[in-house]
PDB file of N, CA and C in Angstrom:
ATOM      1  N   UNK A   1      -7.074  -4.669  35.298  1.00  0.00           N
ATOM      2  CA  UNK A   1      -6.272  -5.356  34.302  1.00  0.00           C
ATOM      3  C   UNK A   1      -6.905  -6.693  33.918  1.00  0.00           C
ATOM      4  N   UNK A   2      -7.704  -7.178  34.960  1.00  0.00           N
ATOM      5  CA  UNK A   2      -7.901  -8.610  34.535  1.00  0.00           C
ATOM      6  C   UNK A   2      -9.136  -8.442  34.036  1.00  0.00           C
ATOM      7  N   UNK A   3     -10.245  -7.415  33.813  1.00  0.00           N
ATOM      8  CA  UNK A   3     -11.090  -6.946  32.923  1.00  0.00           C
ATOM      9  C   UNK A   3     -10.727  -7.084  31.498  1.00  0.00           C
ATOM     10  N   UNK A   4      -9.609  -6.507  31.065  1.00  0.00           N
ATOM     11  CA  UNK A   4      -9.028  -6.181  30.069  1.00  0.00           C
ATOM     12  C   UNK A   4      -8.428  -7.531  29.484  1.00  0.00           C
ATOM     13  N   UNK A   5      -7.945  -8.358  30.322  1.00  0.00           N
ATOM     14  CA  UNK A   5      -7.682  -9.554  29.873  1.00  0.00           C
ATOM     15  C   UNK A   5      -8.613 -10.665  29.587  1.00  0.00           C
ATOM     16  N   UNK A   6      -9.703 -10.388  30.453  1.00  0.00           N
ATOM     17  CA  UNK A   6     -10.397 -11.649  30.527  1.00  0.00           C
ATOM     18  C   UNK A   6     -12.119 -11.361  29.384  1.00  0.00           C
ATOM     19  N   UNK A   7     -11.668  -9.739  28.815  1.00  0.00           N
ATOM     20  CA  UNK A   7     -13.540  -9.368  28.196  1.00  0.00           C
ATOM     21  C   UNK A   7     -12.975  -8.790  27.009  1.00  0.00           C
ATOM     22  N   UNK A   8     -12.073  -7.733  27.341  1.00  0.00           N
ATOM     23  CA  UNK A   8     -11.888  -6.438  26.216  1.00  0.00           C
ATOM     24  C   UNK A   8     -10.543  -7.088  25.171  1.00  0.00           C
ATOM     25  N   UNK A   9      -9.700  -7.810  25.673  1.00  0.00           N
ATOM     26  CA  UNK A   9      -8.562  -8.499  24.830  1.00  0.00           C
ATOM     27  C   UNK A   9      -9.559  -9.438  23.900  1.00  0.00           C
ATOM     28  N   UNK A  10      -9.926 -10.463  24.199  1.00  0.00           N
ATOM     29  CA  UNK A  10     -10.460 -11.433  23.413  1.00  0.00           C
ATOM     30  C   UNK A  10     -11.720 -11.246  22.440  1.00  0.00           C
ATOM     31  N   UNK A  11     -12.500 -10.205  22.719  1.00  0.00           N
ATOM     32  CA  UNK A  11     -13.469  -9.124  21.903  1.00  0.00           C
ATOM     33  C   UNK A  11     -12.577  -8.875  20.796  1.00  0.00           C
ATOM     34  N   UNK A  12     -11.676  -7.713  21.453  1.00  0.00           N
ATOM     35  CA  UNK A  12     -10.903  -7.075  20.026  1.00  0.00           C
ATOM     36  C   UNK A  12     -10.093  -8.559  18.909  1.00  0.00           C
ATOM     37  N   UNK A  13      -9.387  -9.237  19.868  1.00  0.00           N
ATOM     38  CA  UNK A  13      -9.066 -10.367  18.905  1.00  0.00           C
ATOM     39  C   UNK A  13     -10.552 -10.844  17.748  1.00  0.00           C
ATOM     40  N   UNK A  14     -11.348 -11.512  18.674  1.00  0.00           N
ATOM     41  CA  UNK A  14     -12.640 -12.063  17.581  1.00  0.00           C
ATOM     42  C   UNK A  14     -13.164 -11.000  16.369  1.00  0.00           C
ATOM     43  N   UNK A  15     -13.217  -9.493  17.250  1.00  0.00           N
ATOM     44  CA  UNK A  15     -13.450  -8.836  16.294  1.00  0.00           C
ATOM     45  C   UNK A  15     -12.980  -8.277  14.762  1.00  0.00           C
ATOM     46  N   UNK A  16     -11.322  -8.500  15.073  1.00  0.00           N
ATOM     47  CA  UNK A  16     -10.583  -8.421  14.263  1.00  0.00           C
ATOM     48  C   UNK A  16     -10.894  -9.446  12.951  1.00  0.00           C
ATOM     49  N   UNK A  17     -10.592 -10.639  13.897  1.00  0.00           N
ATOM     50  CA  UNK A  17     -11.526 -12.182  12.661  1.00  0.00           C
ATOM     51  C   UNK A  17     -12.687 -11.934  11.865  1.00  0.00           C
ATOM     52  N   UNK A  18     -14.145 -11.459  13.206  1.00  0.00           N
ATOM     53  CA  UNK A  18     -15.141 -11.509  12.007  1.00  0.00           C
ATOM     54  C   UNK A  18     -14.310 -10.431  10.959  1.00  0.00           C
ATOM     55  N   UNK A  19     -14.120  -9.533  11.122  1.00  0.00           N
ATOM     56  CA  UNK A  19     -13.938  -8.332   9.794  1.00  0.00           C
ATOM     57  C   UNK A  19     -12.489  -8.565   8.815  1.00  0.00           C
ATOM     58  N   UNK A  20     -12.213  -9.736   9.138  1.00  0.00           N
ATOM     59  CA  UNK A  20     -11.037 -10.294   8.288  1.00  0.00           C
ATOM     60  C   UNK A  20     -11.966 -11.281   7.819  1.00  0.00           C
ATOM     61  N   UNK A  21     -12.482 -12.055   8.112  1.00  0.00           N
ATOM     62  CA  UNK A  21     -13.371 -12.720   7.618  1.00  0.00           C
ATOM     63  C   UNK A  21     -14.282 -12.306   6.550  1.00  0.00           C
ATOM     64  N   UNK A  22     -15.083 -10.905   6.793  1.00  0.00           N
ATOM     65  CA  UNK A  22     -16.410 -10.439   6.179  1.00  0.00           C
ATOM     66  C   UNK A  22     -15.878  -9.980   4.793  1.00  0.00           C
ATOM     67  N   UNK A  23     -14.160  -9.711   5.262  1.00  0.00           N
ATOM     68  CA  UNK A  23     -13.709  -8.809   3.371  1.00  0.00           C
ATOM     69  C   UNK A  23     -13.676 -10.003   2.623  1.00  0.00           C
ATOM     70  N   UNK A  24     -12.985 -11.274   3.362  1.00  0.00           N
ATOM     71  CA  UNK A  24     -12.471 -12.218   2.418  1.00  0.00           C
ATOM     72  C   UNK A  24     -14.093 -12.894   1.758  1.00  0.00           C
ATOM     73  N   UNK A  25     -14.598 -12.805   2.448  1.00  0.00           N
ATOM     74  CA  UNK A  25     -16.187 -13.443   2.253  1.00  0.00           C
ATOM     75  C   UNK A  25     -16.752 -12.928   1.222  1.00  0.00           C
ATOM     76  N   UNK A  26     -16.573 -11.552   1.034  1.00  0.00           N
ATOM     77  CA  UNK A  26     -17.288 -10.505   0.501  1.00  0.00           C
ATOM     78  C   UNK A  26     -16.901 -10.545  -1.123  1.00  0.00           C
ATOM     79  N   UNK A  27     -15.962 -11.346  -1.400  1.00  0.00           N
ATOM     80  CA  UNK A  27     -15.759 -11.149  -2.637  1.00  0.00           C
ATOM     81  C   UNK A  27     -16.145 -12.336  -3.567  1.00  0.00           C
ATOM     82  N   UNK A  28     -17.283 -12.956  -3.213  1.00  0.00           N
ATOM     83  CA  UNK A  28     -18.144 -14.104  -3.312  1.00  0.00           C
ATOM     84  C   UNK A  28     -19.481 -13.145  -4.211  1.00  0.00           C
ATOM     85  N   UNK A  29     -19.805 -12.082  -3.833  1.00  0.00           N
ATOM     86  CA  UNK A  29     -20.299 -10.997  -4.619  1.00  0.00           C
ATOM     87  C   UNK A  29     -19.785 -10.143  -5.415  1.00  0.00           C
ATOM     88  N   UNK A  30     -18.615  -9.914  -5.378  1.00  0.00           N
ATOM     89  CA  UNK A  30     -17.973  -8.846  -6.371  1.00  0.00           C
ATOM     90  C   UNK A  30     -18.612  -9.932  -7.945  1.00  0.00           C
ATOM     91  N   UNK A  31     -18.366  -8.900  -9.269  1.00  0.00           N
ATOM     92  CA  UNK A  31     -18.424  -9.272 -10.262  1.00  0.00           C
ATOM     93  C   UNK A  31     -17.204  -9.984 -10.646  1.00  0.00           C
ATOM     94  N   UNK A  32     -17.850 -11.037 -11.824  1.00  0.00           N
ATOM     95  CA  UNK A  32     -16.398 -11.798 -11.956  1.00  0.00           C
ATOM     96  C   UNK A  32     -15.642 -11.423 -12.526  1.00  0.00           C
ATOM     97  N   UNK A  33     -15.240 -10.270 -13.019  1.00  0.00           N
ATOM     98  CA  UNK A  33     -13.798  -9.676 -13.625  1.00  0.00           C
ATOM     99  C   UNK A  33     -12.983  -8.729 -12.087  1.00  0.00           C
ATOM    100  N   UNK A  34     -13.964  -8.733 -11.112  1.00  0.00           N
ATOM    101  CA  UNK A  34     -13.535  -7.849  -9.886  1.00  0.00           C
ATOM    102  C   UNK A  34     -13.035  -8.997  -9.033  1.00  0.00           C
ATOM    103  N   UNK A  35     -13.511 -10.192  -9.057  1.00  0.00           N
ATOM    104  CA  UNK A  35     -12.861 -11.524  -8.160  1.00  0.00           C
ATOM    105  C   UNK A  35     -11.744 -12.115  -8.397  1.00  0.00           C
ATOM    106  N   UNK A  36     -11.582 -12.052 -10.110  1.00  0.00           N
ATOM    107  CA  UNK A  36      -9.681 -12.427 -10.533  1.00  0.00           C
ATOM    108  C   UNK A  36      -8.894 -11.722  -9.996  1.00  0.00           C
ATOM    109  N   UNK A  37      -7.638 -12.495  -9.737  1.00  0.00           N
ATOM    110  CA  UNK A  37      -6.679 -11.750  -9.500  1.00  0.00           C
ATOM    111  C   UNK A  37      -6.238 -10.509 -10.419  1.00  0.00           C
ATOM    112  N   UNK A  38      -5.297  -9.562  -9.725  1.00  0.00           N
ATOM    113  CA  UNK A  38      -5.058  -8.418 -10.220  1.00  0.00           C
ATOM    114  C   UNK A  38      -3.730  -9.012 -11.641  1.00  0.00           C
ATOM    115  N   UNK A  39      -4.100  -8.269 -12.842  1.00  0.00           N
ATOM    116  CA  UNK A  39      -3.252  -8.981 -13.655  1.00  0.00           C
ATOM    117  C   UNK A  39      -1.857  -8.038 -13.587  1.00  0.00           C
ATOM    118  N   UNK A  40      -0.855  -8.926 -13.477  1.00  0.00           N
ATOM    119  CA  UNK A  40       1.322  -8.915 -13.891  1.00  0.00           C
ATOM    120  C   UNK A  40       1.068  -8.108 -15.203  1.00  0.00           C
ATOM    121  N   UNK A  41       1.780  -6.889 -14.844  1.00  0.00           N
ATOM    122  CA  UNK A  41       2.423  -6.664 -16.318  1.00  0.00           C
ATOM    123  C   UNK A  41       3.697  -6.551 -15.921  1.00  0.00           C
ATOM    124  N   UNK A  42       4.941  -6.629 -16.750  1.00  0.00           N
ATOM    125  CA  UNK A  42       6.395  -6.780 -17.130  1.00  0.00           C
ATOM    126  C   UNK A  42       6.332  -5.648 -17.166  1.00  0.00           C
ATOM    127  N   UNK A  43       7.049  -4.969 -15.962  1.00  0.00           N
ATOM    128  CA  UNK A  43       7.685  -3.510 -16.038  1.00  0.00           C
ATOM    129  C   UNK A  43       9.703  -3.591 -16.825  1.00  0.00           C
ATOM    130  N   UNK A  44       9.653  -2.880 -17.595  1.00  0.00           N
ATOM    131  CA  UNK A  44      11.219  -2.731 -18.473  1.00  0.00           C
ATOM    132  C   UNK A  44      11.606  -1.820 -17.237  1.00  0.00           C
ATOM    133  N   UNK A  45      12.671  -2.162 -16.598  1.00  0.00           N
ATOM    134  CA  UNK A  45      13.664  -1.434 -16.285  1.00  0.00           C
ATOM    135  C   UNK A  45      14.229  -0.252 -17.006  1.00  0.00           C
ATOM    136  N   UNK A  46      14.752  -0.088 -18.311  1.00  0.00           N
ATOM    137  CA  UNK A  46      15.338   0.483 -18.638  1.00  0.00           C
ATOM    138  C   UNK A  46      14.218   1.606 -19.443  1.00  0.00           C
ATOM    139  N   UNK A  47      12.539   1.404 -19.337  1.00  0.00           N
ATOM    140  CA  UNK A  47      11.991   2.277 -19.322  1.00  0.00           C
ATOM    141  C   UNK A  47      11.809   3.243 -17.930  1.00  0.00           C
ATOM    142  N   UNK A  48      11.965   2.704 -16.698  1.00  0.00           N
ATOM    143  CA  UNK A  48      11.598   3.253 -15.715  1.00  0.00           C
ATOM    144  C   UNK A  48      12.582   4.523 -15.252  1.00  0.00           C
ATOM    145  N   UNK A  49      11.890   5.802 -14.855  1.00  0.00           N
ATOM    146  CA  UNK A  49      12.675   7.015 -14.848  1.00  0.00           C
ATOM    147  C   UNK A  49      12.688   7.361 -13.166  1.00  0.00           C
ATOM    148  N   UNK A  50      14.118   8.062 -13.072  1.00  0.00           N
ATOM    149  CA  UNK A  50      14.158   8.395 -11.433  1.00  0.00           C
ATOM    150  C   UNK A  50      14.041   9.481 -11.261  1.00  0.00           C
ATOM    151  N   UNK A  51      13.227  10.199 -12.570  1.00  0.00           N
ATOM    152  CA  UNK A  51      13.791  11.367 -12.534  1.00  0.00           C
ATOM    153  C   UNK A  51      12.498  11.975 -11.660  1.00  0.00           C
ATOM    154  N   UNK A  52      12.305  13.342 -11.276  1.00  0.00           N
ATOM    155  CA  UNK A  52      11.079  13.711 -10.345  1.00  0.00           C
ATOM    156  C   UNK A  52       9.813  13.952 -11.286  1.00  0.00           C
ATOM    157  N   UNK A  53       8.720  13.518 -11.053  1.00  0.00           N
ATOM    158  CA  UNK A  53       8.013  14.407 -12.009  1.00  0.00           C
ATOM    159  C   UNK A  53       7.145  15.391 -12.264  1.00  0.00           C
ATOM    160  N   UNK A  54       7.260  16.376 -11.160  1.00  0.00           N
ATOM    161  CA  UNK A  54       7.308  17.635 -10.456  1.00  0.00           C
ATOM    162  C   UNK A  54       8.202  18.372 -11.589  1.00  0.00           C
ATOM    163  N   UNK A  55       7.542  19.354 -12.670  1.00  0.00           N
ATOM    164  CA  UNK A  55       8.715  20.227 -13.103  1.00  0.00           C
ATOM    165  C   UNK A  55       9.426  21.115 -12.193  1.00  0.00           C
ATOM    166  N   UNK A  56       9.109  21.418 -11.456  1.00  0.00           N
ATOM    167  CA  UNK A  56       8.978  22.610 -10.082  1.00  0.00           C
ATOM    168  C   UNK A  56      10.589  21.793  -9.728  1.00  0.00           C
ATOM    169  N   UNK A  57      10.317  20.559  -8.818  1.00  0.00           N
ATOM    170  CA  UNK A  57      11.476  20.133  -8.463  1.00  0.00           C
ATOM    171  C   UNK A  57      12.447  19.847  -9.151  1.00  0.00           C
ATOM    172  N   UNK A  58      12.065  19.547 -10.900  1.00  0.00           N
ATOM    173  CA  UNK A  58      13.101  18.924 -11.343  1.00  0.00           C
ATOM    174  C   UNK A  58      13.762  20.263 -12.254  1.00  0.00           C
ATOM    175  N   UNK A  59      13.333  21.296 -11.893  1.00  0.00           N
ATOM    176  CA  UNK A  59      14.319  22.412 -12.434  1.00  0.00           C
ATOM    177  C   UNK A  59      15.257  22.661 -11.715  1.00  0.00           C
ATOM    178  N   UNK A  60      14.720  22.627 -10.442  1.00  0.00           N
ATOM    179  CA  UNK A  60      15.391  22.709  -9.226  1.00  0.00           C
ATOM    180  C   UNK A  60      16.647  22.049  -9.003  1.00  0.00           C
ATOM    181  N   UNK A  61      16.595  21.286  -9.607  1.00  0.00           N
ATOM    182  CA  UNK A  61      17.968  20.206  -9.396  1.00  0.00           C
ATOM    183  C   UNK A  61      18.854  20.012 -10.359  1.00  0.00           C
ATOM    184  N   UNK A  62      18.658  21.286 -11.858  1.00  0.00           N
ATOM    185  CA  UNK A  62      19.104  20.926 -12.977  1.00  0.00           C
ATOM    186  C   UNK A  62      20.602  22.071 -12.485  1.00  0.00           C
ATOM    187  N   UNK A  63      21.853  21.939 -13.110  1.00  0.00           N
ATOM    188  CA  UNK A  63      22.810  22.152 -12.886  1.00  0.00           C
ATOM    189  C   UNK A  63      23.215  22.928 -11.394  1.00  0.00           C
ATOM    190  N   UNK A  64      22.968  21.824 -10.587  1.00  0.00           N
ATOM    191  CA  UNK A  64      23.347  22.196  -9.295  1.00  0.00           C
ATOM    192  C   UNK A  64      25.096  21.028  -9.027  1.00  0.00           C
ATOM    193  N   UNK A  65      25.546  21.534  -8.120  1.00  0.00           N
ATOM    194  CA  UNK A  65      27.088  20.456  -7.414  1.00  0.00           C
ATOM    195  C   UNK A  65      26.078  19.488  -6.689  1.00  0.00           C
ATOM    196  N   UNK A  66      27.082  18.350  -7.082  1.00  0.00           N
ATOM    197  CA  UNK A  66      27.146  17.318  -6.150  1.00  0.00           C
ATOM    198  C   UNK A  66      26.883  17.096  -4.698  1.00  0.00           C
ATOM    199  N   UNK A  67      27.707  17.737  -4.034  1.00  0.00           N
ATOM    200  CA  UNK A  67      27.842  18.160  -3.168  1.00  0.00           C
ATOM    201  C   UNK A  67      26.673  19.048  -2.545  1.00  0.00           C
ATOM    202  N   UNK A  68      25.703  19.427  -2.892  1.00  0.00           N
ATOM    203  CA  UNK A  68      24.897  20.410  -2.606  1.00  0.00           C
ATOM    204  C   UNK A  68      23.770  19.449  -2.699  1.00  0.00           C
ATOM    205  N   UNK A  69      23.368  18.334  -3.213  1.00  0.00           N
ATOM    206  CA  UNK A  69      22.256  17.530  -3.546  1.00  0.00           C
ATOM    207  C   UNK A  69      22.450  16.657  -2.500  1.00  0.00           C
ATOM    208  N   UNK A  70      23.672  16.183  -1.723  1.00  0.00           N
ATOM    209  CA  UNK A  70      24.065  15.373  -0.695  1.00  0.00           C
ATOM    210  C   UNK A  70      23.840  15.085   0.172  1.00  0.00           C
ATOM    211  N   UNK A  71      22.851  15.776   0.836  1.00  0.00           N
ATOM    212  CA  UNK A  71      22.708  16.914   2.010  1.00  0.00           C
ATOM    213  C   UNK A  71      22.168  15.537   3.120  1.00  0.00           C
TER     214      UNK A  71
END
């Protein structure tokens, strides 16, 4: 146990860093339309559908009970 504490714990920690490190680093090379942030678009609510979009499933569910979709 005290192997594990004192070699193999603190490895995996550092290791974790460099390679959290190497992505954030790494984008010092990407091209500069790949280094901006990702651009917001305004999603409308009242465009957005719940419906499935699987025809397969969504036949499936066309005049069925309430009660039967509940499950």
């Amino acid at each position: 146990m005290t192997l594990f504490r004192q070699y193999i714990a603190p490895f995996l920690i550092v290791l974790v860093f460099l390679v959290a490190l190497l992505a954030v680093s790494s984008r010092i090379f990407l091209p500069n339309d790949l280094a901006a942030p990702a651009p917001i678009e305004d999603t409308d609510a009242a465009n957005f559908q719940q419906t499935p979009r699987n025809p397969a499933i969504s036949s499936s569910l066309v005049n069925q009970p309430a009660s039967t979709l509940a499950h």
